[in-house]
C-alpha atoms as a PDB file:
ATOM      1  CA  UNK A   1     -24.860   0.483 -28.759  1.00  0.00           C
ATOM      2  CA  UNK A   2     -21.812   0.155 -26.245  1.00  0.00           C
ATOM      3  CA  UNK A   3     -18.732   0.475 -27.488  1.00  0.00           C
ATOM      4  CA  UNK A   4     -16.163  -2.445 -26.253  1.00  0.00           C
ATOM      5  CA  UNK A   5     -12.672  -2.643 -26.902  1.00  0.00           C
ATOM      6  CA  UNK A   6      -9.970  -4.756 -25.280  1.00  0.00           C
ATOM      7  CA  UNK A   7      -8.604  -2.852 -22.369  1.00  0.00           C
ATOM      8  CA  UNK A   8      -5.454  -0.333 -22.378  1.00  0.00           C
ATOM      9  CA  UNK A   9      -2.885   0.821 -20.000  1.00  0.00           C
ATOM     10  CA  UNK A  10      -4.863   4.303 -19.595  1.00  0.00           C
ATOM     11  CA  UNK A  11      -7.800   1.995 -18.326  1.00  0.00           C
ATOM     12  CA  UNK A  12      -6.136   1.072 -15.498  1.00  0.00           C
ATOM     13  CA  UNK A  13      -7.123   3.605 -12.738  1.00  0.00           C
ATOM     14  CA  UNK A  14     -10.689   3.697 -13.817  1.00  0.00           C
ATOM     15  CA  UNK A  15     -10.877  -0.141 -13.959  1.00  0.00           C
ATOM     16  CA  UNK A  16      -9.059  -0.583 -10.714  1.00  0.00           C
ATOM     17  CA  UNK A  17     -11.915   1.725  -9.201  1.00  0.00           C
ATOM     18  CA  UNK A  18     -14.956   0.187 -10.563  1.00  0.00           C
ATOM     19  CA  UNK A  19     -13.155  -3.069  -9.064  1.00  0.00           C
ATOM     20  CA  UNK A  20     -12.267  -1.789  -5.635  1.00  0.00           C
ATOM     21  CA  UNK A  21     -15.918  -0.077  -5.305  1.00  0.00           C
ATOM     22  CA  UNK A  22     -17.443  -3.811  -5.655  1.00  0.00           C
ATOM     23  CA  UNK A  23     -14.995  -5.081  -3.123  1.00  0.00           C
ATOM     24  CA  UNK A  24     -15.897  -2.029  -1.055  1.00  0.00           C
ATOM     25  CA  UNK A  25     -19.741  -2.860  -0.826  1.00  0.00           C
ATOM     26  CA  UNK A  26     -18.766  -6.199  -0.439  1.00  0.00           C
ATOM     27  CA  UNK A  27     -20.493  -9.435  -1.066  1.00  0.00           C
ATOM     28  CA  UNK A  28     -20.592 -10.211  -4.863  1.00  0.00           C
ATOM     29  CA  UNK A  29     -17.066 -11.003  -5.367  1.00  0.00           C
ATOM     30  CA  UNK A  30     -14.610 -13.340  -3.836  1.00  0.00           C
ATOM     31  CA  UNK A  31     -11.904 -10.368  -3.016  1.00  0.00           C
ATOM     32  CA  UNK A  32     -11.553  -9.254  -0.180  1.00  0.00           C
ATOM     33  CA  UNK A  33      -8.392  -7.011  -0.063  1.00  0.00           C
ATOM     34  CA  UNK A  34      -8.732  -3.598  -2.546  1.00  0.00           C
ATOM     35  CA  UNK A  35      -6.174  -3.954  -5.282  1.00  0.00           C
ATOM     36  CA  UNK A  36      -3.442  -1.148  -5.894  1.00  0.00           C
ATOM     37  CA  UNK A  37      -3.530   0.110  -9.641  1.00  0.00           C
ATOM     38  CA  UNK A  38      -0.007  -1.969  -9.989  1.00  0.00           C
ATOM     39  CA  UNK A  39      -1.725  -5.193  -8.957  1.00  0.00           C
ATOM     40  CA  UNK A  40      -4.595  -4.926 -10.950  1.00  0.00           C
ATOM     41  CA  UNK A  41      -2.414  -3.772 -14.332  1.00  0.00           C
ATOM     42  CA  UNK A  42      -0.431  -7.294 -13.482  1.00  0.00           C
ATOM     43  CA  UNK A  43      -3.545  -9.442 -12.846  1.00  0.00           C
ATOM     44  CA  UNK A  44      -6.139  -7.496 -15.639  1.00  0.00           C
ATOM     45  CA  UNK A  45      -4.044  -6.360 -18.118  1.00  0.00           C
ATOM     46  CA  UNK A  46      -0.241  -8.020 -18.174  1.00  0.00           C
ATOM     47  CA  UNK A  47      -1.659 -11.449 -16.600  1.00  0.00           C
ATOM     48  CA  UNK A  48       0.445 -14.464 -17.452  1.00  0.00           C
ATOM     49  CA  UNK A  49      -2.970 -16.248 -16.899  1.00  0.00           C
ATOM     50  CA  UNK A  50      -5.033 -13.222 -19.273  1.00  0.00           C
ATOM     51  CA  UNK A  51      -6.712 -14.781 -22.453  1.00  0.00           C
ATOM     52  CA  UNK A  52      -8.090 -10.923 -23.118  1.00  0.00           C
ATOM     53  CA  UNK A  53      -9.681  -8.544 -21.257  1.00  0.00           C
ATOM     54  CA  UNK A  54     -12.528  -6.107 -22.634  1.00  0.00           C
ATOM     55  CA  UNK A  55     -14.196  -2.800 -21.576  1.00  0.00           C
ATOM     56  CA  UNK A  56     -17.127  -1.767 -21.743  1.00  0.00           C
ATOM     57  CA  UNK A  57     -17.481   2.508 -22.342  1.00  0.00           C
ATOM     58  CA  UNK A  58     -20.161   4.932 -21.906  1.00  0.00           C
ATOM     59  CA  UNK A  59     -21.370   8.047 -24.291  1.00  0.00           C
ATOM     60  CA  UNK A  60     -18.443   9.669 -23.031  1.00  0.00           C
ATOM     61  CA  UNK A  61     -15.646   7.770 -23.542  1.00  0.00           C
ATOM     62  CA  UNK A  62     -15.164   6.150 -19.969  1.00  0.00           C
ATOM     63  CA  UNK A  63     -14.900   2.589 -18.789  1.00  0.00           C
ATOM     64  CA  UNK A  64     -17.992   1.557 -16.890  1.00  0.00           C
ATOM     65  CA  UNK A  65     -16.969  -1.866 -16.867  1.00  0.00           C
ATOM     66  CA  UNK A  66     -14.491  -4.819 -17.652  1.00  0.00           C
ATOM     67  CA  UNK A  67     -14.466  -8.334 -18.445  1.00  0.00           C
ATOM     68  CA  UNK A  68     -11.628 -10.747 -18.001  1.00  0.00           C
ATOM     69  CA  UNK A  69     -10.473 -14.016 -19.532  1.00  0.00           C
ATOM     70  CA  UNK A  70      -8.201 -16.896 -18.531  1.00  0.00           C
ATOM     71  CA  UNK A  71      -6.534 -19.657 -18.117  1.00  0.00           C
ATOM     72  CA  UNK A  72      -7.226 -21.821 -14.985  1.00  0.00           C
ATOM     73  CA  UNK A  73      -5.083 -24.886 -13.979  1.00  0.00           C
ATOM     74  CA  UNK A  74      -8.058 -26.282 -12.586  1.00  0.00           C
ATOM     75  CA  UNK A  75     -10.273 -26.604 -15.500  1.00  0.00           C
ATOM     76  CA  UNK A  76      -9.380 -28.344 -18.819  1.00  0.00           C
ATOM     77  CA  UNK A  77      -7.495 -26.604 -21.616  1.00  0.00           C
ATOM     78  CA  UNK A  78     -10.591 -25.582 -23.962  1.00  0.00           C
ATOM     79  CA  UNK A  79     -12.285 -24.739 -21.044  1.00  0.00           C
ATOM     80  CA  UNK A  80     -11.636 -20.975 -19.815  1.00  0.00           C
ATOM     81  CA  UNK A  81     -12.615 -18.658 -16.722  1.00  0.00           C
ATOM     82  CA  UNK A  82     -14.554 -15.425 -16.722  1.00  0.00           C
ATOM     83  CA  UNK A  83     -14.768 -12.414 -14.344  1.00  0.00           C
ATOM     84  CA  UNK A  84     -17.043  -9.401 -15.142  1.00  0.00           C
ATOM     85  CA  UNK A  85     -17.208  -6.119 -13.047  1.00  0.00           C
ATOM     86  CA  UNK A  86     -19.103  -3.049 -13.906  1.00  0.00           C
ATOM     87  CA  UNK A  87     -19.400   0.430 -11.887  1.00  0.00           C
ATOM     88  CA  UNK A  88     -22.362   0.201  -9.635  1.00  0.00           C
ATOM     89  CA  UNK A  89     -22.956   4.305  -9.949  1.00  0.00           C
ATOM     90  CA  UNK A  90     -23.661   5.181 -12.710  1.00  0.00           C
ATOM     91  CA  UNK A  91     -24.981   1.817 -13.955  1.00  0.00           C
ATOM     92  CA  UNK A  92     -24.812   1.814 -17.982  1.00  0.00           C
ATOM     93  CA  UNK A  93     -27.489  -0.612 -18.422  1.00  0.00           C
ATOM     94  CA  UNK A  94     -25.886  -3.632 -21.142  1.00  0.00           C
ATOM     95  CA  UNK A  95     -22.172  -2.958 -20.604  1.00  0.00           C
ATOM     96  CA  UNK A  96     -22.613  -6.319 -19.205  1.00  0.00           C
ATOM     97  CA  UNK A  97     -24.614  -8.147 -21.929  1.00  0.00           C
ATOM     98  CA  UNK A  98     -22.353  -6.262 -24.449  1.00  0.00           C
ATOM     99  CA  UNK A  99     -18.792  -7.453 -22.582  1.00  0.00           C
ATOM    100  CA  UNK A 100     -20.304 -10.940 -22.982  1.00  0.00           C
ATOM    101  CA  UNK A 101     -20.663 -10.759 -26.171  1.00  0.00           C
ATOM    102  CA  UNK A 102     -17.412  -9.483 -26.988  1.00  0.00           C
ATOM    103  CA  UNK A 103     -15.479 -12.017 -25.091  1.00  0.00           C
ATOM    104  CA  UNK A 104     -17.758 -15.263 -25.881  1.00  0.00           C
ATOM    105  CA  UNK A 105     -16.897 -14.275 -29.934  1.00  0.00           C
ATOM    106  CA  UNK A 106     -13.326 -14.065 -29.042  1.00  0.00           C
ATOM    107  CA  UNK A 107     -12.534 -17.190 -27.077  1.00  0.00           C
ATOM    108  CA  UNK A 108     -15.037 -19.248 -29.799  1.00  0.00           C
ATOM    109  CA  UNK A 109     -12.456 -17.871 -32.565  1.00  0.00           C
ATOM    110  CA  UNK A 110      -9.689 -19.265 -29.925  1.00  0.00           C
ATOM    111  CA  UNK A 111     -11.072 -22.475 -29.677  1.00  0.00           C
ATOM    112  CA  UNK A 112     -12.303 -22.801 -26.854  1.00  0.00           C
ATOM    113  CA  UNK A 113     -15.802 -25.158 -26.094  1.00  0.00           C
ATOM    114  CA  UNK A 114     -16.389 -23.582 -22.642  1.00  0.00           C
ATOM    115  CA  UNK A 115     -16.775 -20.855 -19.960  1.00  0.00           C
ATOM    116  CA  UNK A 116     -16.560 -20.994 -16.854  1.00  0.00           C
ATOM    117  CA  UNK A 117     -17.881 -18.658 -13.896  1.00  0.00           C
ATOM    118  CA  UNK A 118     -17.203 -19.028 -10.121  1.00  0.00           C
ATOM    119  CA  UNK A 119     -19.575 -16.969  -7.695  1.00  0.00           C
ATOM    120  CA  UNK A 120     -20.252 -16.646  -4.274  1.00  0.00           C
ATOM    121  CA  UNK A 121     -23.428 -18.412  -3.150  1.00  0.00           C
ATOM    122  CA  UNK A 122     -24.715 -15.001  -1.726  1.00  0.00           C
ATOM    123  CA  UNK A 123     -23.750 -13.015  -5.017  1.00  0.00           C
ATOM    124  CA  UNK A 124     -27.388 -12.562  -5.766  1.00  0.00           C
ATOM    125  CA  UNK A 125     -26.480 -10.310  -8.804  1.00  0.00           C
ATOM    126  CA  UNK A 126     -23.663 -12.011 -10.233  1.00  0.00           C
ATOM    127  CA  UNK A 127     -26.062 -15.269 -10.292  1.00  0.00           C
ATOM    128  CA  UNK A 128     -29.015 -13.037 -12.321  1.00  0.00           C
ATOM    129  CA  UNK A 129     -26.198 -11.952 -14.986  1.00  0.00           C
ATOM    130  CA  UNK A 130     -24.761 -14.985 -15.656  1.00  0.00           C
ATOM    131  CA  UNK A 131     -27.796 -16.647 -16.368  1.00  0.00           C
ATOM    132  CA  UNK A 132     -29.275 -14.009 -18.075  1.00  0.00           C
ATOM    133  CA  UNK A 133     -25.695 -14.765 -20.338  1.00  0.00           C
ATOM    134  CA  UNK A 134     -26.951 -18.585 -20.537  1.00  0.00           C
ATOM    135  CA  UNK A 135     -24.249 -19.901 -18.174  1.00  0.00           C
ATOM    136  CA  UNK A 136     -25.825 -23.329 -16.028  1.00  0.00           C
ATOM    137  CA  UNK A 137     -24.824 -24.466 -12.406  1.00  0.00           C
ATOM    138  CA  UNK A 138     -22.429 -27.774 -12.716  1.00  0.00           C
ATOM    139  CA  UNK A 139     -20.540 -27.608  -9.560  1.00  0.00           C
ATOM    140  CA  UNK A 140     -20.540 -26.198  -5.942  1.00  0.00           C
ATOM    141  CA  UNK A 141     -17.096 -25.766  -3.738  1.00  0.00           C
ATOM    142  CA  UNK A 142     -18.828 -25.701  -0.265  1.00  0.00           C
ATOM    143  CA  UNK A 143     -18.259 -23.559   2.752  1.00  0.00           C
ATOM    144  CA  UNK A 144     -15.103 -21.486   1.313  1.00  0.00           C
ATOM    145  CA  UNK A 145     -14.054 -19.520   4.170  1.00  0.00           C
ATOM    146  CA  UNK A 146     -13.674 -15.303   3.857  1.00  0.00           C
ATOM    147  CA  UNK A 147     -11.376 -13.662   5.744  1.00  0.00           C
ATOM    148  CA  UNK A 148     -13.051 -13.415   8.589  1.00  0.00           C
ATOM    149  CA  UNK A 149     -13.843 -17.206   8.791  1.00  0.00           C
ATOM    150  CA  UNK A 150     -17.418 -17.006   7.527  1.00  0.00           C
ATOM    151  CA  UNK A 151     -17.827 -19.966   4.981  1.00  0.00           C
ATOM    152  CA  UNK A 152     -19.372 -19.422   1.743  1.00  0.00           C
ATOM    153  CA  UNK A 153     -20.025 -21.817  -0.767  1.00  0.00           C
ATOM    154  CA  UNK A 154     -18.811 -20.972  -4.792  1.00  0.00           C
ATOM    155  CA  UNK A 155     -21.047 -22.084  -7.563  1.00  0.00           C
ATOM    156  CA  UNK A 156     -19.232 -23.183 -10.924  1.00  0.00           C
ATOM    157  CA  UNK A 157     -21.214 -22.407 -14.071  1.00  0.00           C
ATOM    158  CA  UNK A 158     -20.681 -23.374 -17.435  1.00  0.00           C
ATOM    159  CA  UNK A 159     -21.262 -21.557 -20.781  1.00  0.00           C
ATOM    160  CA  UNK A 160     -21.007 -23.837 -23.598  1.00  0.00           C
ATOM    161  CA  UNK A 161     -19.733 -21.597 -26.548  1.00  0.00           C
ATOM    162  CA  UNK A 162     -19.902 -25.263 -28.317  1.00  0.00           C
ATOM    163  CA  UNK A 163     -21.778 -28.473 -27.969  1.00  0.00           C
ATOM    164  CA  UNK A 164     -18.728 -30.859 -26.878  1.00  0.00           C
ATOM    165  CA  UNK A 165     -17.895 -29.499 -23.684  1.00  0.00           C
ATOM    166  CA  UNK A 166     -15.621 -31.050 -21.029  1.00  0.00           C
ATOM    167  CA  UNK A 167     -15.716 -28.812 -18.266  1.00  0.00           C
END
């Protein structure tokens, strides 16, 4: 069983690796631009915009992955977004699947109806997790453009953590 717990200051550096590796191989995540371990403490873990944010730790203690929870202007209120990130090396096979659970119990005891999950069209692995979580395509942003100009289309998908969903 993986242990998950929401995250703490002291998971900063480790978190802010694991997130800057993924940028770093590039491809399944809309950042671009590394973030410094100030940044991602005021995005992650101090976020005006943060609902919670879990980790997910191996047999030794460390964080091998994150998952984070918010607010969005863009979708309605009992609606929320989700990001997951988890080290690529080593992989700790369901730190995902166990994140999910985590934060899916949490924002259902919050009220909320819905997730919500915005991917890159060519994040090949983020697509597999998400539905492998139960998440379902509703709605496509087309040809976002990265910072080099290529254009990239987002896919939305929806989790319903309850039947009535609006998002």
């Amino acid at each position: 069983m993986i242990a998950v717990r929401p995250m703490m200051p002291e998971d900063v550096a480790v978190a802010c690796q694991i997130l800057n590796e993924i940028i770093a191989i590039g491809g399944t995540t809309a950042f671009e631009t590394p973030f410094s371990e100030a940044l991602f403490a005021q995005v992650y873990l101090n976020g005006a915009d943060k609902i919670c944010c879990h980790v997910a730790l191996d047999e030794q203690g460390e964080v091998a992955g994150f998952q984070w929870l918010g607010t969005n202007e863009n979708l309605p209120e009992d609606c929320a977004d989700i990001a997951t990130f988890t080290r690529r090396e080593p992989v700790l096979k369901g730190a995902g699947r166990a994140l999910f659970s985590e934060t899916a119990t949490y924002a259902a005891a919050l009220g909320f109806i819905a997730l919500n999950a915005t991917i890159r069209a060519d994040n090949r692995q983020g697509f597999s997790y998400y539905d492998k979580m139960g998440f379902r395509d509703y709605s496509v942003t087309y040809a976002v453009s990265l910072q080099d100009g290529t254009p990239v289309d987002r896919i939305s998908k929806r989790f319903e953590l309850k039947k009535e969903t609006t998002c």
